[in-house]
Structures are given as structure tokens and as C-alpha cells.
C-alpha atoms as a PDB file:
ATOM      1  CA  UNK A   1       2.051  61.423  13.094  1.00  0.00           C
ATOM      2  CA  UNK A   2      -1.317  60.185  11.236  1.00  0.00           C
ATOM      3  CA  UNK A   3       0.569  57.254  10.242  1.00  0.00           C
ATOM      4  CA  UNK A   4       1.643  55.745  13.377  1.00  0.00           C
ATOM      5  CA  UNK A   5      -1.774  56.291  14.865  1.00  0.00           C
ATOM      6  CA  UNK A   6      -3.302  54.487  11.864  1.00  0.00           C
ATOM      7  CA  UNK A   7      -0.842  51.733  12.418  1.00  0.00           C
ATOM      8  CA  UNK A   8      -1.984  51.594  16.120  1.00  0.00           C
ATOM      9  CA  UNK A   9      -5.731  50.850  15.448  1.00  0.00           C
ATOM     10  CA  UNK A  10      -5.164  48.656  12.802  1.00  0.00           C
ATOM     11  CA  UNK A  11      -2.572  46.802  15.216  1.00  0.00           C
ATOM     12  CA  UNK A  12      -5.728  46.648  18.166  1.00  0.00           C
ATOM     13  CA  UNK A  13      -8.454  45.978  15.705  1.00  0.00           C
ATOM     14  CA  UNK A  14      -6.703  43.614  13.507  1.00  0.00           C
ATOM     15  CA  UNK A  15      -5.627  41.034  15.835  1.00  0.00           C
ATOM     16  CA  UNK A  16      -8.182  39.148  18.112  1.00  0.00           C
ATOM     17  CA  UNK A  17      -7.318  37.038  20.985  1.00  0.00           C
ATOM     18  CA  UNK A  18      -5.112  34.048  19.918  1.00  0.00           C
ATOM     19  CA  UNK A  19      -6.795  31.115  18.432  1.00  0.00           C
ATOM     20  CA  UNK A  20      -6.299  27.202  19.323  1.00  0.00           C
ATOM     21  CA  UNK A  21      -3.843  25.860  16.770  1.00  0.00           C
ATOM     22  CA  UNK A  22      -5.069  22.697  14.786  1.00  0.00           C
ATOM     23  CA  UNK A  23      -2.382  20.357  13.680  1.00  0.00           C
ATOM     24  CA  UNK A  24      -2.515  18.655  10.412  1.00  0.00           C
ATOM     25  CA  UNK A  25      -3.398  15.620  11.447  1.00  0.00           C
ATOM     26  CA  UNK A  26      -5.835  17.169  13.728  1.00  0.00           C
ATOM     27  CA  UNK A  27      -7.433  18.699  10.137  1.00  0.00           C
ATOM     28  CA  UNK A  28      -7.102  16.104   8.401  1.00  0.00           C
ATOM     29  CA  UNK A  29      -9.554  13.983  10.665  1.00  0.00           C
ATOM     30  CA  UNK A  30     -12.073  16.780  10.752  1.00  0.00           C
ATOM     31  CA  UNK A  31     -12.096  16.721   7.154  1.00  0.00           C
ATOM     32  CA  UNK A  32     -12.566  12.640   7.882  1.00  0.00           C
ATOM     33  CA  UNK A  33     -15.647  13.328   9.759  1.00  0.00           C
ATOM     34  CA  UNK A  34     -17.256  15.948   7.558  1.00  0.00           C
ATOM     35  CA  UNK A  35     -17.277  13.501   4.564  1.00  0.00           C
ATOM     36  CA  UNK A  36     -19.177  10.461   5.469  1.00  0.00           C
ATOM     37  CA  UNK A  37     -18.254   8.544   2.544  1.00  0.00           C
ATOM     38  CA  UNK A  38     -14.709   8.463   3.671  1.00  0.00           C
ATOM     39  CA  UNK A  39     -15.628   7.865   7.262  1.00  0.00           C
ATOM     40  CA  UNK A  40     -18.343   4.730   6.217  1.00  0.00           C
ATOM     41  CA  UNK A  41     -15.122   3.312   4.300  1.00  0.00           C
ATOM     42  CA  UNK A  42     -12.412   3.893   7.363  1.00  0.00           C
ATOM     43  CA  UNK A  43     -15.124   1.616   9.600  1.00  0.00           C
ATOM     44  CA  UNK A  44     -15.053  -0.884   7.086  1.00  0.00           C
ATOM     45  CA  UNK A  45     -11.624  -1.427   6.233  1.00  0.00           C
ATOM     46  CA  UNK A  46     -10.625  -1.168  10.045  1.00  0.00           C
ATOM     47  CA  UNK A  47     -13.501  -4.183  10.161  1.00  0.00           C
ATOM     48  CA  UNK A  48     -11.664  -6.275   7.722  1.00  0.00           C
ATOM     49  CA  UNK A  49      -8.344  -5.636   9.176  1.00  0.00           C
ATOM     50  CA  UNK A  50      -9.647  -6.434  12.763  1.00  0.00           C
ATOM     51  CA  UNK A  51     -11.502  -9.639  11.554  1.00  0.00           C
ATOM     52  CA  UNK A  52      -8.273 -10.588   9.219  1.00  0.00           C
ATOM     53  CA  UNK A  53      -6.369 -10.747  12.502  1.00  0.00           C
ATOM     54  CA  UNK A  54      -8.552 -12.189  14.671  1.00  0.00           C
ATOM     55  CA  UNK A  55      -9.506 -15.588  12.399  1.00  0.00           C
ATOM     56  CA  UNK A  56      -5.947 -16.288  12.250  1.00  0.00           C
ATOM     57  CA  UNK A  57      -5.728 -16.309  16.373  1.00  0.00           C
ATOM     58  CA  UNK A  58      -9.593 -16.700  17.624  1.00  0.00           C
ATOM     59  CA  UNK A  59     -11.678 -20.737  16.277  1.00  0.00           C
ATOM     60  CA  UNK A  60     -14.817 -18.494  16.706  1.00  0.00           C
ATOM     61  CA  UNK A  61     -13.648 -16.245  13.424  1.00  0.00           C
ATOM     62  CA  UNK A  62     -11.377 -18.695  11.407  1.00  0.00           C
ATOM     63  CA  UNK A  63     -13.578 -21.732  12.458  1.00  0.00           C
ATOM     64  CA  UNK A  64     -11.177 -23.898  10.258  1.00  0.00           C
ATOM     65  CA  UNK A  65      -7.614 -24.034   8.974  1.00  0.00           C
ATOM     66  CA  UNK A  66      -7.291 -22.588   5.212  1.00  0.00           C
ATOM     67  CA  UNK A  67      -5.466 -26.227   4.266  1.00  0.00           C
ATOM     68  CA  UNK A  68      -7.764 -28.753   5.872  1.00  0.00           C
ATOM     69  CA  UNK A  69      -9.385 -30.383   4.031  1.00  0.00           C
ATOM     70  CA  UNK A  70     -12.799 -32.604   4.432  1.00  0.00           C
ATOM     71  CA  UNK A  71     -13.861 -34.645   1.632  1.00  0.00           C
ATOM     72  CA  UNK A  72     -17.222 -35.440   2.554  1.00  0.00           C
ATOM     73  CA  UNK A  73     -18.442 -31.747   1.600  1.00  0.00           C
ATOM     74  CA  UNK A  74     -16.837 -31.168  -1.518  1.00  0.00           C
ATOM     75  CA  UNK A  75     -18.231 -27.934  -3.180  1.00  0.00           C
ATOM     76  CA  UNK A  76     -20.785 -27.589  -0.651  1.00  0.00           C
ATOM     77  CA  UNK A  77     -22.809 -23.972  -0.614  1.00  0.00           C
ATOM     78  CA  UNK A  78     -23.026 -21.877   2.522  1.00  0.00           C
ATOM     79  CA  UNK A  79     -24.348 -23.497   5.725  1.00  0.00           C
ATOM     80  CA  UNK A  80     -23.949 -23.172   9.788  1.00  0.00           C
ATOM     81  CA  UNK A  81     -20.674 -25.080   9.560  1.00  0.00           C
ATOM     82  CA  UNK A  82     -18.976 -23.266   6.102  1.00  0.00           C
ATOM     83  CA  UNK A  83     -20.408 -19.700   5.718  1.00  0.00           C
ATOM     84  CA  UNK A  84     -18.987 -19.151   2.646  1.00  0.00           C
ATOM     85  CA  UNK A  85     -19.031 -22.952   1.607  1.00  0.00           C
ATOM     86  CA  UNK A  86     -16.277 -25.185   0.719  1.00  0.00           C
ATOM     87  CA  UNK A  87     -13.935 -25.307  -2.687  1.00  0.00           C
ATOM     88  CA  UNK A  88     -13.501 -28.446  -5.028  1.00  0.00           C
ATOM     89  CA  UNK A  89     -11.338 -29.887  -2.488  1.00  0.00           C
ATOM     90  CA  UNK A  90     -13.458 -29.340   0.815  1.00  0.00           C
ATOM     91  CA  UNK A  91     -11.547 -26.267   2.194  1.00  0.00           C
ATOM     92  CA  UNK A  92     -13.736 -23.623   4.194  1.00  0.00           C
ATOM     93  CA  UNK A  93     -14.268 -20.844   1.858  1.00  0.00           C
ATOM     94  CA  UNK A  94     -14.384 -18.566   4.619  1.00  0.00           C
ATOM     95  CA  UNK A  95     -10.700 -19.326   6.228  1.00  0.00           C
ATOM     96  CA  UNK A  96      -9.552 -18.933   2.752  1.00  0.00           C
ATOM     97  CA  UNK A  97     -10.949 -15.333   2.420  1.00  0.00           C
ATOM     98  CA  UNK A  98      -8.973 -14.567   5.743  1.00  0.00           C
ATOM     99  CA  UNK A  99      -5.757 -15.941   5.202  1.00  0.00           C
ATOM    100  CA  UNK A 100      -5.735 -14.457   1.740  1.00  0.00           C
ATOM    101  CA  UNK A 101      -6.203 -10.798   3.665  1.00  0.00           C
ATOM    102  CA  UNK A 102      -3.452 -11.785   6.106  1.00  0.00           C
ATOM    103  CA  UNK A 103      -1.195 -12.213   3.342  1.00  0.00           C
ATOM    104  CA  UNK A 104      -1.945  -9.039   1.343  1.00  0.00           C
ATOM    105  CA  UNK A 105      -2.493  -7.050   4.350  1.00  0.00           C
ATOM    106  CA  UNK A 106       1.927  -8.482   5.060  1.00  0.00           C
ATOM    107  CA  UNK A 107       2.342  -7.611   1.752  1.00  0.00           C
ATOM    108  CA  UNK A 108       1.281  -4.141   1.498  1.00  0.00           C
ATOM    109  CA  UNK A 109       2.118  -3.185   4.711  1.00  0.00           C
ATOM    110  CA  UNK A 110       5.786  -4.532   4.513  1.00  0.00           C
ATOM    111  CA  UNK A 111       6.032  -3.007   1.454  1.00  0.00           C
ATOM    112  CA  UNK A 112       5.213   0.981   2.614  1.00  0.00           C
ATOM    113  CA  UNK A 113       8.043  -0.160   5.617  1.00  0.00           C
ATOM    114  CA  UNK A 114      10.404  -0.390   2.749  1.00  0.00           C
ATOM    115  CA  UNK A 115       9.209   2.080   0.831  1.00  0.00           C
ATOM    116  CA  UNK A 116       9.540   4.068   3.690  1.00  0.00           C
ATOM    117  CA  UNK A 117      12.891   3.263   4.692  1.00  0.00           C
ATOM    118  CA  UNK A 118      14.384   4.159   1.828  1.00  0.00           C
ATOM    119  CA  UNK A 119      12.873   7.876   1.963  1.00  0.00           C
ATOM    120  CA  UNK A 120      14.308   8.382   5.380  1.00  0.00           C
ATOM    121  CA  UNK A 121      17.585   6.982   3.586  1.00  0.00           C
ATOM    122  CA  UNK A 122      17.333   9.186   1.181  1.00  0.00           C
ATOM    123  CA  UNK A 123      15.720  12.097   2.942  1.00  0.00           C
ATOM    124  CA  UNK A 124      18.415  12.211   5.707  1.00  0.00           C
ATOM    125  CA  UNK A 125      21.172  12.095   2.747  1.00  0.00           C
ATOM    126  CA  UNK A 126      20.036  14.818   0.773  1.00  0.00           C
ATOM    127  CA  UNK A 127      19.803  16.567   4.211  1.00  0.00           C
ATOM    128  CA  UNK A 128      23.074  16.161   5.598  1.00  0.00           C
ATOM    129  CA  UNK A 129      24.920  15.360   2.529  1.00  0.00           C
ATOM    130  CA  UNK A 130      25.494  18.772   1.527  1.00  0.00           C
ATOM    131  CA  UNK A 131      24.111  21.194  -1.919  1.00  0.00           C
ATOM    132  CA  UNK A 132      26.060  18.624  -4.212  1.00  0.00           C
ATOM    133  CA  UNK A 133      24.619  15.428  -2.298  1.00  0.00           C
ATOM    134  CA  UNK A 134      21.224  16.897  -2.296  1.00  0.00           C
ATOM    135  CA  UNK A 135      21.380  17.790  -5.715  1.00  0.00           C
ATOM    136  CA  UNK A 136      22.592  14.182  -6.704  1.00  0.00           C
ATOM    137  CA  UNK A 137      19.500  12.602  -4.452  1.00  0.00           C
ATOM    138  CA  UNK A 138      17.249  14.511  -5.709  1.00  0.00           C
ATOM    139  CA  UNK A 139      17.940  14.473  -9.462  1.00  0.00           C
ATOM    140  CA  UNK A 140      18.257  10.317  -8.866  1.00  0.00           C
ATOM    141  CA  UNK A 141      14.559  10.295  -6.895  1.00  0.00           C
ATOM    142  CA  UNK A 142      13.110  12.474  -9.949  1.00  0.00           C
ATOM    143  CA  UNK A 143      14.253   9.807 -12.545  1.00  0.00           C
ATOM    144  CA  UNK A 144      13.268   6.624 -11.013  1.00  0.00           C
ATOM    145  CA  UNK A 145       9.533   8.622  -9.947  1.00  0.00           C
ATOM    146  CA  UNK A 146       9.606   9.568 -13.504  1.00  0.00           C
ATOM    147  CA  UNK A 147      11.015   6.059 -15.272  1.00  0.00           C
ATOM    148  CA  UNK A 148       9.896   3.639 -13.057  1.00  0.00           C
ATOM    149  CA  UNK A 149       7.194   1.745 -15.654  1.00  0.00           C
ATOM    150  CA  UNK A 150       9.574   1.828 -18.354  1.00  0.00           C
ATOM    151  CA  UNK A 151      12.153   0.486 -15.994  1.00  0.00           C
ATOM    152  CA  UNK A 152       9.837  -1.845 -14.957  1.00  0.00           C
ATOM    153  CA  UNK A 153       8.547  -3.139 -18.317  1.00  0.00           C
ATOM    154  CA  UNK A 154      11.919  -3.484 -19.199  1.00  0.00           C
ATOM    155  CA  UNK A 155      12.678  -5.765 -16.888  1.00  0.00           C
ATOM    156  CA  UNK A 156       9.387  -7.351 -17.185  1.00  0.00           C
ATOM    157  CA  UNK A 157      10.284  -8.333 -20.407  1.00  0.00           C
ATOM    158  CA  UNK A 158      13.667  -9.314 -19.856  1.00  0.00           C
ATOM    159  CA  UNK A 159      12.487 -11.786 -16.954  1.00  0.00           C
ATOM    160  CA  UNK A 160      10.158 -13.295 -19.422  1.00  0.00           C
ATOM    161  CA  UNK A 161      12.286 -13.993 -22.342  1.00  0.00           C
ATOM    162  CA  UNK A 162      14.965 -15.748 -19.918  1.00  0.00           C
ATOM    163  CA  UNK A 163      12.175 -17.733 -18.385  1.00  0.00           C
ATOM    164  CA  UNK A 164      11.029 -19.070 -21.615  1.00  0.00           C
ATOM    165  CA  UNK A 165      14.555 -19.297 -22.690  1.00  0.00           C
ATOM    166  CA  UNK A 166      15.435 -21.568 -19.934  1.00  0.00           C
ATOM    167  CA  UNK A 167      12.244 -23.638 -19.933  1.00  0.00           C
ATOM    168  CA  UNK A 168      12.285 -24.633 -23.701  1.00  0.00           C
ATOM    169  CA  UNK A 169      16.346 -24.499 -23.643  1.00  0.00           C
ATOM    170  CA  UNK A 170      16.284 -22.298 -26.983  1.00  0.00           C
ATOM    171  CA  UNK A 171      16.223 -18.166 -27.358  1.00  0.00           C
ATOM    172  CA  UNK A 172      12.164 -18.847 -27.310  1.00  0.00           C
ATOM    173  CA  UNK A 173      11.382 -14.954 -27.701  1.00  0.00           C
ATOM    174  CA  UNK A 174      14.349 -13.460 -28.341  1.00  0.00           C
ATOM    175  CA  UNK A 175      13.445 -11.884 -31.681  1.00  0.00           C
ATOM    176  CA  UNK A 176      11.139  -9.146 -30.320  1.00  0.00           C
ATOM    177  CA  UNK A 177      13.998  -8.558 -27.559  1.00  0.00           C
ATOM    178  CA  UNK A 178      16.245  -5.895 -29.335  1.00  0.00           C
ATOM    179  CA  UNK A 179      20.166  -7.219 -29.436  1.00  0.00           C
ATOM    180  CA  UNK A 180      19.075 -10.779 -28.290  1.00  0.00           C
ATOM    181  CA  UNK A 181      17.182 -11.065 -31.696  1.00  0.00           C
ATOM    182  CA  UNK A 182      20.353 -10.990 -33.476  1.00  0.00           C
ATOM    183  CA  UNK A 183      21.679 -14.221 -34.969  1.00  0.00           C
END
């Protein structure tokens, strides 16, 4: 009898009333706003991403085209008109910065749409594919995570002896390529 009435207090004294649940994204933006650091950086970036986007579409940001080209101020510094001043060939600095952020802003964003593509792909295989599937997926996943520089360097390599190979129309590198070196 003690125990159930020891059970019973520490059931009522335990417990308090139910709490607001915090998702994780809900945490993970408090822990955004306690570091200031991180929150300073997240203004900044959203900044260049807004201003990225808005020179290619508003004359007020991009000012000029990143191609056109005036000759009469050739390597000129910063002024009213170029506020980054002008290259060797009279293009605005400044339109150059932003079109160069357009295109790695495409790249990088197109490629975490692939990237994530392909873990959906693989994600929903390895879940409805069965213990054998998943096994198979997951094993595969590992070794590319786990191989992917040498894979990489590999190919590197491979890409660069064929390039010389087919510019100088000889086997230009082919020594210090394993069977290829072979003669």
C-alpha cells in the first residue's frame, strides 16, 4: 500500500501543467536571435540577395547593363555615375558585382534543388523499397559521402589528360595517368 501512495504524489507533484511545445524550427530561430553574430550576418546576406535581384529588374540599383560598354571612361575610379568605377573596357564595376551574384546565387541555389532531389529519390526508395532496398541505398549513399574527393580527383584528372590530349593531338600527360602511361 506505501507504494502506490508514493506513486500518487510523485504522479501530482511531478507533472506541472502542460507546457507550449516549440518546434524545431521555432528553436532554431531563438537560438538565431540569442547569437547576434549569426543574426548581423542573416541581415546581410538577405541584403545582398535582395539587392542581387533587384539591379537585375530596378535602373535605380543596376544603373547600367554588365556588357555595355563606354569608351570614354576607361578605368575610371568611383564617381556619381560608376560607384564602383569602370574596368579596362568601360563596363560599370558595380553591374558587374551584381550580375556576378545573380549567377552564383543560380548556381548554388540550383544546385541544393538537385542535391535535394536526389535525397527525396533516394530517401523515398530506401523507405518503400523494402530491408534489402534500404540496405542497398544506404550502403551506396555511405560510399559516395565517403569517396566522393577521390572520385572526384579521379575524374579531375582524367578530364585533364584528355583535354591536353586532344588539344596537342598526342598522349600529352599520359605518363603520370596509370595504364595510359603504358607504351
Amino acid at each position: 500500500m506505501a507504494i502506490s501512495n508514493e506513486a500518487a504524489v510523485l504522479e501530482n507533484s511531478g507533472f506541472g501543467l502542460p507546457t507550449r511545445q516549440v518546434s524545431l524550427w521555432g528553436l532554431a530561430f531563438q537560438r538565431l536571435r540569442r547569437n547576434r553574430l549569426s543574426l548581423l550576418a542573416a541581415i546581410v546576406l538577405s541584403a545582398v540577395i535582395l539587392v542581387a535581384t533587384l539591379a537585375g529588374f530596378v535602373d535605380a540599383v543596376g544603373r547600367y547593363r554588365p556588357s555595355e560598354q563606354q569608351y570614354t571612361e576607361i578605368l575610371g575610379g568611383p564617381t556619381s555615375a560608376h560607384w564602383l568605377g569602370t574596368d579596362n573596357l568601360g563596363r560599370d564595376t558595380w553591374a558587374r558585382v551584381w550580375a556576378g551574384t545573380r549567377i552564383s546565387l543560380k548556381i548554388g541555389l540550383g544546385t541544393q534543388a538537385v542535391v535535394l532531389a536526389i535525397g527525396i529519390a533516394v530517401g523515398a526508395g530506401a523507405a518503400l523499397g523494402g530491408r534489402a532496398t534500404d540496405s542497398i541505398l544506404s550502403l551506396l549513399s555511405e560510399n559516395v559521402r565517403a569517396n566522393c574527393s577521390v572520385t572526384m580527383s579521379v575524374y579531375g584528372r582524367w578530364t585533364e589528360v584528355e583535354q591536353a590530349r586532344r588539344t596537342t593531338g598526342n598522349r600529352a600527360g599520359a605518363g603520370r595517368c596509370g595504364a595510359a602511361g603504358h607504351r
